[in-house]
Protein backbone atom coordinates (compact mmCIF):
# COMPACT_ATOMS: atom_id res chain seq x y z
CA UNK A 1 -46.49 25.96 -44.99
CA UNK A 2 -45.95 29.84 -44.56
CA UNK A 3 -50.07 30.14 -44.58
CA UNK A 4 -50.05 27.83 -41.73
CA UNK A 5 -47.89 29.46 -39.84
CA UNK A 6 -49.57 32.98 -40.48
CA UNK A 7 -52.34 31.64 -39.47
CA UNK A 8 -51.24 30.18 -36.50
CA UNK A 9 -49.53 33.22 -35.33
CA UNK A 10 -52.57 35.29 -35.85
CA UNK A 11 -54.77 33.28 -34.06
CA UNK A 12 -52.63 33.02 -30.91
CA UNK A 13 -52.39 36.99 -31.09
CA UNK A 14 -55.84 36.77 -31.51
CA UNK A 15 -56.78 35.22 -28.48
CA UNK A 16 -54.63 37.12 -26.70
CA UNK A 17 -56.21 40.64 -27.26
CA UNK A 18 -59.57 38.69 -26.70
CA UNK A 19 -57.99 37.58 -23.17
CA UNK A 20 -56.13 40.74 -22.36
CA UNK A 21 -59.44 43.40 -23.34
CA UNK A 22 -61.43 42.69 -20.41
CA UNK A 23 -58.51 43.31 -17.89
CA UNK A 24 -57.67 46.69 -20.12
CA UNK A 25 -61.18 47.54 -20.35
CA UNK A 26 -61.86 47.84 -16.78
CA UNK A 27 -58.41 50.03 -16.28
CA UNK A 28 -59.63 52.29 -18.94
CA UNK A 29 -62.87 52.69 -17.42
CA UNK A 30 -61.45 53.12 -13.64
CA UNK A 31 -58.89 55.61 -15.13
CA UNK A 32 -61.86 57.39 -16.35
CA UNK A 33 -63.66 57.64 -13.88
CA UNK A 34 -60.70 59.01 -11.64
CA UNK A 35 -59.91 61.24 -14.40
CA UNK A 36 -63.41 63.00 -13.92
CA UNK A 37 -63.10 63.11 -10.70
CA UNK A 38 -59.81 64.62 -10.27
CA UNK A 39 -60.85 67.63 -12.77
CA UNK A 40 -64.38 68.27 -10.76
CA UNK A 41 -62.33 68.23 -7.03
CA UNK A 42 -59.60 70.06 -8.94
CA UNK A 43 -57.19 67.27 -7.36
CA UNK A 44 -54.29 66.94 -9.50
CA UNK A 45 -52.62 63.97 -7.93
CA UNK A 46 -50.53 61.87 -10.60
CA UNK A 47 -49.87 58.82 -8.26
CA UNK A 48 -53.85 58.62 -7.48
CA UNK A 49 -55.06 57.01 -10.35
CA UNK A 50 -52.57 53.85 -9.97
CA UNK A 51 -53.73 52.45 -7.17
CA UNK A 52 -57.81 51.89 -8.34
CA UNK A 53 -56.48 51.07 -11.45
CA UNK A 54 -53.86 48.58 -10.59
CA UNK A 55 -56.69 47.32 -7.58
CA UNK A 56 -59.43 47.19 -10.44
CA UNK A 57 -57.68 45.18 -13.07
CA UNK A 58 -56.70 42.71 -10.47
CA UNK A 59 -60.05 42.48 -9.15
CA UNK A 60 -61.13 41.55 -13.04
CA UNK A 61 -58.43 39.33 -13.97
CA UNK A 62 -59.54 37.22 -10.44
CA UNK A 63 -63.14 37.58 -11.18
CA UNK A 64 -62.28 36.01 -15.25
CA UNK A 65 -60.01 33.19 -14.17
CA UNK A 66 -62.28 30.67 -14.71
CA UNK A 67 -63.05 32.06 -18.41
CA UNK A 68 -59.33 32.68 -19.40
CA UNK A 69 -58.71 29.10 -18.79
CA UNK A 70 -61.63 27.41 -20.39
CA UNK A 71 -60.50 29.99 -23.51
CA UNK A 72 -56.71 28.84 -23.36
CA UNK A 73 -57.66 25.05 -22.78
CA UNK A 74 -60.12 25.46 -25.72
CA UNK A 75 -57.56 26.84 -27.94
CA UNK A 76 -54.50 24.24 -26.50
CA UNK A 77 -56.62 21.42 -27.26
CA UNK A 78 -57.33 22.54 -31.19
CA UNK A 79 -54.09 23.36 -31.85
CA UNK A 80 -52.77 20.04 -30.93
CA UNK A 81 -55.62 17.83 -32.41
CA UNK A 82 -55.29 19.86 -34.92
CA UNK A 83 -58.65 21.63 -35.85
């Protein structure tokens, strides 16, 4: 019963990560990018790396919609049949 239950819990953080990385992925990569940028202008803004970033991972996590819920029904529907 405890094996079940381990597994269960790390599957569902499994598929989590696997949901969240593309989203965290593309904020890495825009803070990045900004982050090379701000050392070749020698602009040393704080606040200007939010706004790509936060406009970026938004712009991914529309884009994926259609995969994060085929992923979620996919994993719903096993863990109620029970597969």
């Amino acid at each position: 019963m405890v094996d079940m239950g381990v597994d269960l819990v790390r599957e569902a953080l499994s598929q989590a990560l696997m949901l969240a990385a593309p989203i965290l992925l593309a904020g890495l990569v825009i803070g990045l990018i900004v982050s090379i940028f701000q050392t070749v202008t020698q602009v040393q803004e704080q606040t200007l790396t939010f706004v790509p970033k936060i406009a970026g991972m938004i712009i991914v996590g529309i884009a994926i919609i259609p995969w994060i819920i085929n992923v979620m029904i996919d994993y719903a529907t096993a863990m109620f049949t029970g597969q």
